[in-house]
Protein backbone atom coordinates (compact mmCIF):
# COMPACT_ATOMS: atom_id res chain seq x y z
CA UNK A 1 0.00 0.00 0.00
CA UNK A 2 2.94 2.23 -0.36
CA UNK A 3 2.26 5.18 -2.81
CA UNK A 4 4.86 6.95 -4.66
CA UNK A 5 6.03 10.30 -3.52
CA UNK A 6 6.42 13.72 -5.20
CA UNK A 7 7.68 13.24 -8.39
CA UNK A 8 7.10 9.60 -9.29
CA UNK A 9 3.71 10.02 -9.08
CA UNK A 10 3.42 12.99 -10.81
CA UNK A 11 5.77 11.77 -13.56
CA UNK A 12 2.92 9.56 -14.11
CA UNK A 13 0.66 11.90 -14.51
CA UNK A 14 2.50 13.83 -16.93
CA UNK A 15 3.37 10.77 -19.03
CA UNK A 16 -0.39 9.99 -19.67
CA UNK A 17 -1.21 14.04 -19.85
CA UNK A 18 1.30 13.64 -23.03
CA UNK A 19 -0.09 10.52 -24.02
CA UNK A 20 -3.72 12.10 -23.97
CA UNK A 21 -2.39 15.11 -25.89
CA UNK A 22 -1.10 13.12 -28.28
CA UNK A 23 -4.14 11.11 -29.16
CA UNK A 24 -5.91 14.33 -29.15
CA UNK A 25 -3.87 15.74 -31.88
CA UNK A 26 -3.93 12.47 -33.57
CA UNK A 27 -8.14 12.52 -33.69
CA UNK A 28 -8.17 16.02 -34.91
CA UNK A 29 -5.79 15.60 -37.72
CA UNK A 30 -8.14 12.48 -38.87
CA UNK A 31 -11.23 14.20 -38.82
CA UNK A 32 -9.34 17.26 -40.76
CA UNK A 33 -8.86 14.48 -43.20
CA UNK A 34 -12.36 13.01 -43.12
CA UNK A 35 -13.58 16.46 -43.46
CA UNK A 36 -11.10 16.98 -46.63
CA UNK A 37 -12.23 13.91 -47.65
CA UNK A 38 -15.84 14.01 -47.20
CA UNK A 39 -15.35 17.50 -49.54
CA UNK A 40 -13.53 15.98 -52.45
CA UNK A 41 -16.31 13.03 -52.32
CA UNK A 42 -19.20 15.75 -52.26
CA UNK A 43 -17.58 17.74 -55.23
CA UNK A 44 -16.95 14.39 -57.02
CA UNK A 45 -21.17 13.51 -56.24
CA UNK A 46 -21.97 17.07 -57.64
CA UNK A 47 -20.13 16.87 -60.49
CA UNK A 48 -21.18 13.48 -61.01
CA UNK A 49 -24.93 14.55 -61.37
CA UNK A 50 -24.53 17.69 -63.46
CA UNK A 51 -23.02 15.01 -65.98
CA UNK A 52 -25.98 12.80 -65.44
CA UNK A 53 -28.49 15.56 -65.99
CA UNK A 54 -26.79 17.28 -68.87
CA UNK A 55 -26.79 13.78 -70.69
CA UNK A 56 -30.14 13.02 -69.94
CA UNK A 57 -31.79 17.02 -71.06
CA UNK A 58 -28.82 17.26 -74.24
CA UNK A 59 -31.20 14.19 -76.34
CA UNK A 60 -34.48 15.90 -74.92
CA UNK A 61 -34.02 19.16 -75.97
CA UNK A 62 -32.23 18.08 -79.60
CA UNK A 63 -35.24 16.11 -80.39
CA UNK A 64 -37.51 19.30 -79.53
CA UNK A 65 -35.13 21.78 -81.94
């Protein structure tokens, strides 16, 4: 039942404030990238159904000139 003293014990605090901080950083830089991501993707979808509708109204309206 001995508990360290002074410094040990704080040393492990420190160590798993820093390993905390760490992760931290870690999680943010992934959802930067998820959010970068989830952009490109949502651009891509866009530009994706501009094509389809252009190719679907281009035969319409040359049949009707």
């Amino acid at each position: 039942m001995d508990r360290p003293v002074g410094g040990a014990h704080n040393l492990g605090l420190e160590d798993l404030q820093h390993a905390l901080e760490q992760r931290m950083e870690a999680i943010e830089r992934s959802v930067t990238e998820l959010r970068q991501d989830w952009r490109r993707m949502d651009n891509r979808l866009w530009a994706l159904l501009l094509l389809a509708v252009g190719g679907i109204l281009t035969p319409i309206v040359l049949r009707t000139l």
